[in-house]
Protein backbone atom coordinates (compact mmCIF):
# COMPACT_ATOMS: atom_id res chain seq x y z
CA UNK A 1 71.84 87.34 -15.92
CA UNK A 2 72.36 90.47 -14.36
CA UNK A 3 71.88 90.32 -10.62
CA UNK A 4 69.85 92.43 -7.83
CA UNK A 5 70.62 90.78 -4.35
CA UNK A 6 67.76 89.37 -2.22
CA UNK A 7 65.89 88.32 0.47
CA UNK A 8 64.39 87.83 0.97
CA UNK A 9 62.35 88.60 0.38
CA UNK A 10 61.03 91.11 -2.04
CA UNK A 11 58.77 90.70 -4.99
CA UNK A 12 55.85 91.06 -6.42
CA UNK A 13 52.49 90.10 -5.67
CA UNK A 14 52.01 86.90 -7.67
CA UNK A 15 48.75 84.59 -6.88
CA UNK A 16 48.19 81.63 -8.69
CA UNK A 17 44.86 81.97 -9.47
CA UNK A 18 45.86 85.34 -11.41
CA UNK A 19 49.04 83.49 -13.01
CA UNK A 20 46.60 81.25 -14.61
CA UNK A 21 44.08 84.46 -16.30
CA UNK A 22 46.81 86.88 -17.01
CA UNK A 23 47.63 87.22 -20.68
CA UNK A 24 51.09 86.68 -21.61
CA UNK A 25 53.32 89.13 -21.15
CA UNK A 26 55.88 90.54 -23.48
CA UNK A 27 59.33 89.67 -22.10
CA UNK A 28 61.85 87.03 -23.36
CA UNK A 29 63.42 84.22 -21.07
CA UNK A 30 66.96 83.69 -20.91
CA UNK A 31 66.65 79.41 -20.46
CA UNK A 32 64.14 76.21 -20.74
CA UNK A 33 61.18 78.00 -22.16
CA UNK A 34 59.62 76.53 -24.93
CA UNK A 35 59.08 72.30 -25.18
CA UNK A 36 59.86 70.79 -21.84
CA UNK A 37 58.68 67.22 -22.78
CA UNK A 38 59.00 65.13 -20.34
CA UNK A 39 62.44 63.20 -22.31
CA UNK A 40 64.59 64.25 -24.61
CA UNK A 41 65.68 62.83 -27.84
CA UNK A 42 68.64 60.25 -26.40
CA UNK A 43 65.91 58.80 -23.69
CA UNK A 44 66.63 61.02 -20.66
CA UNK A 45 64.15 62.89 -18.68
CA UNK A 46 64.82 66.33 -18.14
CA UNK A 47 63.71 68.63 -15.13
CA UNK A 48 63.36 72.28 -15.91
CA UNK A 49 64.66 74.58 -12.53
CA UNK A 50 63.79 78.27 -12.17
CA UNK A 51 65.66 80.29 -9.33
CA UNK A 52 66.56 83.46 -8.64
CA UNK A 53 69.89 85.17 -8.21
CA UNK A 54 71.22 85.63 -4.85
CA UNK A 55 74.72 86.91 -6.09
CA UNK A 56 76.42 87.80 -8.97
CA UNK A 57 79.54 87.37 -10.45
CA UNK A 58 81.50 84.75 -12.05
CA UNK A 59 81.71 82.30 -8.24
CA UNK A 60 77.71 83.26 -8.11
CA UNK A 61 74.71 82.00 -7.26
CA UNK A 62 74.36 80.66 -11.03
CA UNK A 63 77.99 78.58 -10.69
CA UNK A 64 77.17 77.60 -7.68
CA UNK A 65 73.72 75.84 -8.95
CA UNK A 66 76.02 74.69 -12.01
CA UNK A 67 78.19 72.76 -10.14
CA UNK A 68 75.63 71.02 -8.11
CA UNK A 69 73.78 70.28 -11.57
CA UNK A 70 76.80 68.87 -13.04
CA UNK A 71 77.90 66.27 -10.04
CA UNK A 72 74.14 65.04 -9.66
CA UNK A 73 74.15 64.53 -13.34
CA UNK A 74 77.36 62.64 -13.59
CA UNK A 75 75.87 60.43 -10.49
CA UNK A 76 72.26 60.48 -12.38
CA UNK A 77 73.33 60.07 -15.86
CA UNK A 78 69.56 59.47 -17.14
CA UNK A 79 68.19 63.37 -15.74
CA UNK A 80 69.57 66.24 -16.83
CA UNK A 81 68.56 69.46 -15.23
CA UNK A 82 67.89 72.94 -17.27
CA UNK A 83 68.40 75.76 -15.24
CA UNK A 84 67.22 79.32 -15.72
CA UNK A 85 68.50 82.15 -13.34
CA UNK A 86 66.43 85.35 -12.99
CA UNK A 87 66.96 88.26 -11.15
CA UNK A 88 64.68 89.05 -7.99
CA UNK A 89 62.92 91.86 -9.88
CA UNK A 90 62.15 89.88 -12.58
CA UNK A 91 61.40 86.51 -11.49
CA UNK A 92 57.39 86.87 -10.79
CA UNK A 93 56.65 88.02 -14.26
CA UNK A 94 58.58 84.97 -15.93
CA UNK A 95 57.03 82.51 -13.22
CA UNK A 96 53.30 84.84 -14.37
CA UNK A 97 54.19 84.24 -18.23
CA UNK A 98 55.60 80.30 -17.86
CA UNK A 99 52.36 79.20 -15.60
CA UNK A 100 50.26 79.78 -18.55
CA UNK A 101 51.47 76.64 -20.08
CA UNK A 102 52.10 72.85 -18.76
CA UNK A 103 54.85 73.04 -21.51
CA UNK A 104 56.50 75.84 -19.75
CA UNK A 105 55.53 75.59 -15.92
CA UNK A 106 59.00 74.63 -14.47
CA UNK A 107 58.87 71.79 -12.41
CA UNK A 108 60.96 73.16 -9.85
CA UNK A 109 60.76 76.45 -8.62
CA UNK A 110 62.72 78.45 -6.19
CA UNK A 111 60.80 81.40 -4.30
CA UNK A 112 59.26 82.87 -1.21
CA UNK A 113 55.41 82.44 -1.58
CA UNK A 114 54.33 78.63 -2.86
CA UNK A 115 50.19 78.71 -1.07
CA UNK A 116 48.77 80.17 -4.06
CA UNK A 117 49.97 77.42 -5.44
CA UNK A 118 48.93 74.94 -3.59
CA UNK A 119 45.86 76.40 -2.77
CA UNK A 120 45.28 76.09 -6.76
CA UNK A 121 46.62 72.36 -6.78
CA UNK A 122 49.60 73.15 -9.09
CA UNK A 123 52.06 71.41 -6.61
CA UNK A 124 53.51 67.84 -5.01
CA UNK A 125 52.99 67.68 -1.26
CA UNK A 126 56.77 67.99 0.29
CA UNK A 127 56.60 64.06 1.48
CA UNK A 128 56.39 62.78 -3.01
CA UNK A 129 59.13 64.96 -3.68
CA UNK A 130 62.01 64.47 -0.74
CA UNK A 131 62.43 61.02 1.07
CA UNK A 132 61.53 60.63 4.46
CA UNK A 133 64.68 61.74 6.09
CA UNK A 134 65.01 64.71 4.65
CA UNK A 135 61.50 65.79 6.12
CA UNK A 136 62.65 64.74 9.04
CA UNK A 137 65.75 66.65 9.11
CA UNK A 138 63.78 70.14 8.50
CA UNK A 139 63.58 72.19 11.67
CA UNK A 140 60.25 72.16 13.06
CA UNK A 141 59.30 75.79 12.88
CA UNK A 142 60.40 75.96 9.41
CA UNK A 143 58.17 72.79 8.82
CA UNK A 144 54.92 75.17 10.05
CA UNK A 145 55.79 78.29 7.71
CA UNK A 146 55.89 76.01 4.59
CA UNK A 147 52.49 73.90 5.48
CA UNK A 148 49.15 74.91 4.47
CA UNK A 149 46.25 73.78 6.46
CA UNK A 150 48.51 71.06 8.26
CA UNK A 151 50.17 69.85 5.03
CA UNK A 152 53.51 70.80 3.65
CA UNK A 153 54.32 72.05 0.01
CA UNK A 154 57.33 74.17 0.60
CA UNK A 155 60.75 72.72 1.11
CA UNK A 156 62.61 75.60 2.71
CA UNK A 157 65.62 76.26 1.10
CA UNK A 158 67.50 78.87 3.60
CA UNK A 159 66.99 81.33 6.39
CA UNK A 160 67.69 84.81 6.96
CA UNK A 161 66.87 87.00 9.64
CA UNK A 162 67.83 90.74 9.92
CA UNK A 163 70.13 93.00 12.45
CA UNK A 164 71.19 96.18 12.80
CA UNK A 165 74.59 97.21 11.02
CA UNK A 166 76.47 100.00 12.20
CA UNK A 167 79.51 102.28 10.93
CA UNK A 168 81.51 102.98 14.21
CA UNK A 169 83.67 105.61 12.36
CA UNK A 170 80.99 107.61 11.86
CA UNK A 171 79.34 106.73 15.36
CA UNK A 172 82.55 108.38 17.13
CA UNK A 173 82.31 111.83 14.91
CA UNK A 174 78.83 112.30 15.84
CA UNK A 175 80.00 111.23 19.59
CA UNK A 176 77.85 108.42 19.69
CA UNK A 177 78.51 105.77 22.29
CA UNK A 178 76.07 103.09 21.83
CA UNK A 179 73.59 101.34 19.09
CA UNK A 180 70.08 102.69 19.93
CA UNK A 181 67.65 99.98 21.09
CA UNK A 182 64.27 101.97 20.89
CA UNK A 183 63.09 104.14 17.97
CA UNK A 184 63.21 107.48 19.62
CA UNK A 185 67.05 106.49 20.10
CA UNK A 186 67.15 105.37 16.46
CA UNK A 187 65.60 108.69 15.77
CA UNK A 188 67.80 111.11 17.59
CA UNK A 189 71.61 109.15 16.62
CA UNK A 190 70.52 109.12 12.79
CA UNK A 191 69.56 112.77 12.92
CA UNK A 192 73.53 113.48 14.70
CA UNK A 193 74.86 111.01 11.60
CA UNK A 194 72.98 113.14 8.86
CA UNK A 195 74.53 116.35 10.29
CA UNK A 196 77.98 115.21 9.80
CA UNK A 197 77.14 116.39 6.07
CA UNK A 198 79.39 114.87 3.63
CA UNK A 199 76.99 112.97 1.50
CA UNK A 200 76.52 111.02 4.54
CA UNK A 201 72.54 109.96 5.99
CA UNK A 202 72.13 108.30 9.09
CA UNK A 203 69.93 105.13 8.69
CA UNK A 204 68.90 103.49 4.85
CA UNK A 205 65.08 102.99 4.94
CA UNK A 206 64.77 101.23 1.39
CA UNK A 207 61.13 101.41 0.43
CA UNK A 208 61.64 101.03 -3.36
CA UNK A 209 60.15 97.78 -5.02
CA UNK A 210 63.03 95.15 -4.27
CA UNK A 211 62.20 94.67 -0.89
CA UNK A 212 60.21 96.96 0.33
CA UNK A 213 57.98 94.50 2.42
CA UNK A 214 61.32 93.44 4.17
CA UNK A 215 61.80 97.17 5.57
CA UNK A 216 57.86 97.58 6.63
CA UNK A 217 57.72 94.25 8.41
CA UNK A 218 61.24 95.59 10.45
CA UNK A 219 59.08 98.89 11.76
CA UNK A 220 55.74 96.63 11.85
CA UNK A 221 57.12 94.04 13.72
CA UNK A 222 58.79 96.56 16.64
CA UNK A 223 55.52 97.95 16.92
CA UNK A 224 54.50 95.26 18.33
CA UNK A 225 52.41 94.08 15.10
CA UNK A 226 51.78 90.69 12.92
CA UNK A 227 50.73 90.21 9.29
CA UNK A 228 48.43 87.53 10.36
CA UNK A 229 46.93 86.34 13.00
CA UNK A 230 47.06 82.60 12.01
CA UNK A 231 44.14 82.46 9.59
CA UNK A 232 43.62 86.04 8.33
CA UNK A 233 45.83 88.78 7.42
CA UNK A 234 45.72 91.47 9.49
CA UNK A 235 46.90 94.90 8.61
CA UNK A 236 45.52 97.80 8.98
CA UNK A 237 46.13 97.21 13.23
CA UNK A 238 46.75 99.78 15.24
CA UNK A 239 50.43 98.32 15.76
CA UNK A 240 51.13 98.29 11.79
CA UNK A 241 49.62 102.22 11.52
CA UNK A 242 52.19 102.68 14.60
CA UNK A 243 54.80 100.98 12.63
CA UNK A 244 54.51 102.82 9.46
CA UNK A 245 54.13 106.17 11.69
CA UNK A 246 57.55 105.56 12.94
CA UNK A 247 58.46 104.99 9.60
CA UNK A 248 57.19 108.35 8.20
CA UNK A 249 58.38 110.20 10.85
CA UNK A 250 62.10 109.23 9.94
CA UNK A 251 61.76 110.72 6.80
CA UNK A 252 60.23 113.42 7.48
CA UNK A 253 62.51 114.67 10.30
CA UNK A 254 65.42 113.55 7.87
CA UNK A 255 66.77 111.14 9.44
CA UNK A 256 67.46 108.85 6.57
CA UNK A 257 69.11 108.83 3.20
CA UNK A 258 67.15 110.67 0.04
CA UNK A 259 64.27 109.49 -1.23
CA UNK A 260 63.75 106.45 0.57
CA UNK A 261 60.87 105.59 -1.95
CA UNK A 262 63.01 105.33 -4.41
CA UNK A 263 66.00 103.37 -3.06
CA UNK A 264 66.31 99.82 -3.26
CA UNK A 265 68.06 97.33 -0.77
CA UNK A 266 70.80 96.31 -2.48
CA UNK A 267 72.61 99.11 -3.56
CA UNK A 268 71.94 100.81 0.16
CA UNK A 269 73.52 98.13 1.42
CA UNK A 270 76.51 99.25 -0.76
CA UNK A 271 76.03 102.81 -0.13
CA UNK A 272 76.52 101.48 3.67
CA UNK A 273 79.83 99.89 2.32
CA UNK A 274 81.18 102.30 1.26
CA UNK A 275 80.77 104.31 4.68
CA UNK A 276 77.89 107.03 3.63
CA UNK A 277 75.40 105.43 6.06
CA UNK A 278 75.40 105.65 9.60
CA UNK A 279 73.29 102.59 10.13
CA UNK A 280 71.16 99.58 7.80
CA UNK A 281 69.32 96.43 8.14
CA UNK A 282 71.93 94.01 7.03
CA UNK A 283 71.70 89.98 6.28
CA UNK A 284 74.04 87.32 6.97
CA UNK A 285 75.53 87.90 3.60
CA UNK A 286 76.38 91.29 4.44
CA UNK A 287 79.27 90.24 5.95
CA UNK A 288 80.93 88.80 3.48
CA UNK A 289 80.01 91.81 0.80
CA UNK A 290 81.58 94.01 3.48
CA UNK A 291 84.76 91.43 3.33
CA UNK A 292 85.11 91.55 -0.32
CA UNK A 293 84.24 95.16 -1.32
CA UNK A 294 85.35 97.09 2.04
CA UNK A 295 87.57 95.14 4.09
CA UNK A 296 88.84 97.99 6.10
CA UNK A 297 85.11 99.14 7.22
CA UNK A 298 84.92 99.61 10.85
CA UNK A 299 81.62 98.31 11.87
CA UNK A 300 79.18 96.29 14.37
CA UNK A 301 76.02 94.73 14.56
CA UNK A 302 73.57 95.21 17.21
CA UNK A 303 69.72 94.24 17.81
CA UNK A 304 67.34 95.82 15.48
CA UNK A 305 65.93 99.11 17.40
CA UNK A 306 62.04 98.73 18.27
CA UNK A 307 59.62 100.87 20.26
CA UNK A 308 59.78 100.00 23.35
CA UNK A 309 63.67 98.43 23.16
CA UNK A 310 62.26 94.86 23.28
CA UNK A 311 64.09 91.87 20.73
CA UNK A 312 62.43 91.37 17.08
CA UNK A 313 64.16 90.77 13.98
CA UNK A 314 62.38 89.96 10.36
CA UNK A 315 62.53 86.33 9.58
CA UNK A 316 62.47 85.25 5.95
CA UNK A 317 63.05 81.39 4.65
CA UNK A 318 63.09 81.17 1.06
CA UNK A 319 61.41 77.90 -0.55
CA UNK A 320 61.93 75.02 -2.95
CA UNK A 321 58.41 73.36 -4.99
CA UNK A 322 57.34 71.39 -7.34
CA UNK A 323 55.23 71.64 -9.89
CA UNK A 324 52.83 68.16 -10.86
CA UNK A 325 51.93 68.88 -13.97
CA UNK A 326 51.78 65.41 -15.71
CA UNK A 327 53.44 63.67 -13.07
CA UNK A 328 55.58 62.26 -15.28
CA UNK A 329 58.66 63.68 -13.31
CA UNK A 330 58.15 62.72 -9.72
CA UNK A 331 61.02 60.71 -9.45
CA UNK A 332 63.54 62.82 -11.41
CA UNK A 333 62.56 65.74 -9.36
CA UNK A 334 62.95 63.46 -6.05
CA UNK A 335 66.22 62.26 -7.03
CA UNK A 336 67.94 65.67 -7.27
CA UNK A 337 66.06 67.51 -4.55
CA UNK A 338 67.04 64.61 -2.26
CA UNK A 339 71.13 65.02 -3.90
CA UNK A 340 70.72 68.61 -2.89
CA UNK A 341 69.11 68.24 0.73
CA UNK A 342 71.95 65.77 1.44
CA UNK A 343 74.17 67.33 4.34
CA UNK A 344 77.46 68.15 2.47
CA UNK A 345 75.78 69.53 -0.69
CA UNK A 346 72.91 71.32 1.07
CA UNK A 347 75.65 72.39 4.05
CA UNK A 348 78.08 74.30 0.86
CA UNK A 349 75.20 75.74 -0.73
CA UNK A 350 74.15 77.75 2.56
CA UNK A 351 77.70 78.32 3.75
CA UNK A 352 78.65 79.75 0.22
CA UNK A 353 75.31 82.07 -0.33
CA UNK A 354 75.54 83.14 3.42
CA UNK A 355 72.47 82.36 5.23
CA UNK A 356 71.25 80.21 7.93
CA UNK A 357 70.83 76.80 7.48
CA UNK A 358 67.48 74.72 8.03
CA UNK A 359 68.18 71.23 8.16
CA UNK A 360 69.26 69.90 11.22
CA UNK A 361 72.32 68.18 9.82
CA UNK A 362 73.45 71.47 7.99
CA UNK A 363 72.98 73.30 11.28
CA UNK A 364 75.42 70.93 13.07
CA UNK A 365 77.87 71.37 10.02
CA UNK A 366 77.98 75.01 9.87
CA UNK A 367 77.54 76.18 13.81
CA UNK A 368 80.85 77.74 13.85
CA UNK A 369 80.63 79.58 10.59
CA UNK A 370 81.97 82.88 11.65
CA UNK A 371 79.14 84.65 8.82
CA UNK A 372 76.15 82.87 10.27
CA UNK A 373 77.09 82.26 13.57
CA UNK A 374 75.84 85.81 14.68
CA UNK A 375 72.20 85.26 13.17
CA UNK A 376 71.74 81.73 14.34
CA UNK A 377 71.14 83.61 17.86
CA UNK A 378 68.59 86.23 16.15
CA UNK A 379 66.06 83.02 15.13
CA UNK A 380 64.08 82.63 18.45
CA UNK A 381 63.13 86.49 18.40
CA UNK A 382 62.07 86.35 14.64
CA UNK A 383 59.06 86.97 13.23
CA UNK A 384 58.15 85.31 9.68
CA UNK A 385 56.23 86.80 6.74
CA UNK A 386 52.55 84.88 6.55
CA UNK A 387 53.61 82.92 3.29
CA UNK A 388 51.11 80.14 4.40
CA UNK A 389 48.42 82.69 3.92
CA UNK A 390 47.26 82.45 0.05
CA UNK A 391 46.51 86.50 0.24
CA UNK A 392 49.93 87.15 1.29
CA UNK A 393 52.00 87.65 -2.22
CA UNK A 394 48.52 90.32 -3.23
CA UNK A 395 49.26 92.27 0.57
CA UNK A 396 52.99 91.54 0.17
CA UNK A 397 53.31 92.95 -3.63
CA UNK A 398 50.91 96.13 -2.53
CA UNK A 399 53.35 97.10 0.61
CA UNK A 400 56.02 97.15 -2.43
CA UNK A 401 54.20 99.37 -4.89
CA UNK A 402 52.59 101.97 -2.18
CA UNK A 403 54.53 102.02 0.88
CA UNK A 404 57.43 104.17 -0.62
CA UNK A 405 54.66 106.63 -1.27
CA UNK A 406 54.91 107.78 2.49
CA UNK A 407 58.12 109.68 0.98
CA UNK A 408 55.89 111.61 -1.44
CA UNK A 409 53.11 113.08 0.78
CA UNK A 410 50.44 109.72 0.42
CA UNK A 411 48.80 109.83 3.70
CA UNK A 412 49.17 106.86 6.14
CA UNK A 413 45.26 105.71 5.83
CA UNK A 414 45.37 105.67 2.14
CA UNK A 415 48.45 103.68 1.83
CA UNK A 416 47.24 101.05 4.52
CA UNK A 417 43.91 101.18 3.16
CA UNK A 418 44.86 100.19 -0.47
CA UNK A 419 47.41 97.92 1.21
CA UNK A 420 44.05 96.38 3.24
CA UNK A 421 42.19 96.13 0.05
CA UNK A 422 44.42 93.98 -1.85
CA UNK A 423 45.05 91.26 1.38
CA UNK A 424 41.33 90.91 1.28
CA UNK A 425 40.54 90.94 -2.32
CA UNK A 426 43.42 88.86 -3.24
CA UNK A 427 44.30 90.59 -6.25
C-alpha cells in the first residue's frame, strides 16, 4: 500500500458507537477481510492484524511487521498472523467498514484512539492480552494515557513528541542568529525567511486532514491550553481561541508556506528537505528522512516556540488493542503481543520506525540512539492528546476537517464553535 507518513497522530474522527450504525462503505480492503474463523483448514488459529503505515518503501513499516510475523510464526507454528497495512488517511474508514461485522473486526488493531472502544465493550483489558511483565515494564505515564476510568485497554506501542526543525542556510541569508522561543519571535524570523523569495516560506503550518490536530495542539498547547481537563474536553478556552489566534495571524501576515489548509504533514516535511522552508515541526523520524533524502541539509533543532518562551512540545503514543469478539483468540493474540513486547523485538521495531520507546527495557536498550536520543529529553515537557476521553476522536476528527478553514476567511468562533459541538455531541 501506498504510504502517507504519520503521527501521530492524524485521523479521523472515528467513535465506536458510530462504527457500529454506519452503513458500509464502498471501498475495497487490500488483506484479511472476509471469513476470519477462528482456525483455518490445517487446525491453526489465525489472528487478523490491522496497522497503519509509518513508512514506505521496500525496508518499510510493512517488512518490518513481516519479519516479526514470520519469526513468531516459525517459534508459534500453530498461529499464523494476517496482516493488512493501510495508509493513515485511510485506516478509520476500513476500521468504520470491518467493525460492522464479528467476521471482519480484526482482532488486533494498531491506532491512536481505543476509549470508544472500550467504552462500547469491544475490547480485552491490557492485563488478558500481555503477561504480567510486560505491564509492568510500560512506563507509568504511558500506563495513565491508555486507561479508562482506572483500567487499561491500550498497549502503547511508541512515542513521539515534536521540536522545532530549522534550516541554518537559510537562517544566515535572512541574518538570523538564533531559533525564536516565543511566537512574536517565530513571527518576525519566518516573515525575514519568506522574503528571501525563491519559492522559499518561512515556517510549514500543515492544517490539511493528515494531521491537522497535531499542528493545533502545537499552537494550543503554547498558549497555555489543554484538550481536557481530566474528565471533560475542554475547547473553546480562552487559551485554545489564543492558540488558534496565533495561528491565524501567521497566515495572514504570510509568514508561512501557501495554503496552509491545504498542505499536509508529510510532504511539508519534504518540502523542508529539500531546503524551501525556513522552519517545521519535525518527529524523531525526521532525522533519518533528512539522512536518506538530503544528507547534505544544514540544519538544527531547537524547542518548539510558545507565547510566552516557556517549554511544551505535543506528545503522541500510538496504541496496540484487542478486539474480544468470541474470545476464542485470547491466547493467540497473547502469545504474539507478548513475542513483540519482548525487549529485543519491541527494542528493533522502535529503533527502526524512529520513535521513542515505552517500555522500560527498550528505553535502556536504545538510550544512546543518536535519532531518539534528542526527544527522550522533550518527554517531561509534553503534553498528550486526551485519547482516554471517549469524545476525543469526534473533537479530534472536527479540528481536521475545519481548522484549515482559518486559511479561507472562516472566522475563529465558528471554527471553535463547530469544533465545540462535535466534543460534546460525540458525533
Amino acid at each position: 500500500m501506498k504510504r502517507q507518513s504519520r503521527r501521530g497522530l492524524h485521523r479521523t474522527a472515528l467513535t465506536a458507537s458510530a462504527v457500529l450504525m454506519t452503513s458500509a462503505l464502498a471501498l475495497s480492503a487490500c488483506g484479511f477481510g472476509g471469513d476470519d474463523s477462528s482456525s483455518s483448514s490445517n487446525g491453526k488459529t489465525t489472528i487478523s492484524f490491522l496497522a497503519p503505515t509509518y513508512r514506505d518503501g521496500a525496508d518499510g513499516t510493512k517488512a518490518l511487521w513481516d519479519g516479526i510475523i514470520k519469526d513468531f510464526e516459525a517459534k508459534n507454528p500453530n498461529i499464523d498472523v494476517n496482516l493488512e497495512m493501510q495508509s493513515w488517511d485511510n485506516i478509520n474508514d476500513v476500521v468504520r467498514t470491518k467493525l460492522q461485522s464479528q467476521d471482519t473486526t480484526p482482532d488486533i488493531l494498531n491506532i491512536d484512539a481505543y476509549a470508544s472502544f472500550a467504552t462500547d465493550n469491544l475490547l480485552y483489558e491490557a492485563k488478558d492480552v500481555v503477561s504480567d511483565s510486560v505491564l509492568k515494564d510500560f512506563q507509568p505515564g504511558f500506563v495513565k494515557n491508555a486507561s479508562l476510568n482506572g483500567t487499561q485497554f491500550g498497549l502503547p506501542l511508541f512515542a513521539s513528541t515534536r521540536t522545532l526543525f530549522y534550516n541554518q542556510d537559510l537562517f544566515n541569508q535572512a541574518g538570523i542568529t538564533a531559533p525564536p522561543k516565543t511566537w512574536d519571535e517565530l513571527l518576525d524570523t519566518s516573515k525575514k525567511i519568506s522574503a528571501l523569495g525563491n519559492g522559499v516560506s518561512g515556517y510549514g503550518m500543515p492544517l490539511g486532514s493528515e494531521e491537522a490536530q497535531g499542528e493545533t495542539s502545537i499552537w494550543t498547547f503554547g498558549a497555555g491550553g489543554n484538550w481536557s481537563n481530566g474528565t471533560d474536553l475542554t475547547i473553546d478556552t480562552p487559551e485554545n481561541v489564543d492558540g488558534v489566534t496565533a495561528m491565524k495571524r501567521m497566515i495572514d501576515e504570510k509568514a508561512t508556506q501557501p495554503n496552509p489548509g491545504a498542505s499536509d504533514r508529510t510532504p511539508l516535511i519534504n518540502t523542508f528537505i529539500q531546503g524551501k522552508l525556513g522552519m517545521i515541526e519535525g518527529l524523531p523520524p525526521t532525522v533519518a528522512q533528512i539522512a536518506q533524502k538530503n544528507p547534505g541539509l544544514k540544519y538544527a533543532t531547537a524547542p518548539i516556540p510558545t507565547k510566552t518562551g516557556d517549554p511544551v512540545t505535543l506528545g503522541v503514543a500510538d496504541h496496540l488493542m484487542a478486539f474480544k469478539k468470541d474470545g476464542s483468540k485470547k491466547d493467540a493474540v497473547k502469545s504474539f503481543l507478548d513475542y513483540f513486547y519482548s525487549p529485543d523485538v519491541y527494542a528493533n521495531f522502535v529503533k527502526t520506525e524512529g520513535f521513542i520507546p515505552i517500555t522500560s527495557s527498550a528505553a535502556e536498550v536504545l538510550k544512546d540512539e543518536p535519532t531518539t536520543k534528542p526527544f527522550l529529553a522533550t518527554l517531561p515537557n509534553a503534553k498528550f492528546y486526551p485519547s482516554n476521553n471517549p469524545k476525543w476522536p469526534a473533537a479530534q476528527g472536527a479540528i481536521q476537517q475545519t481548522i484549515g478553514t482559518i486559511d479561507q476567511g472562516a472566522s475563529l468562533a465558528d471554527v471553535i464553535g463547530k469544533i465545540n459541538q462535535a466534543a460534546n455531541s460525540g458525533n
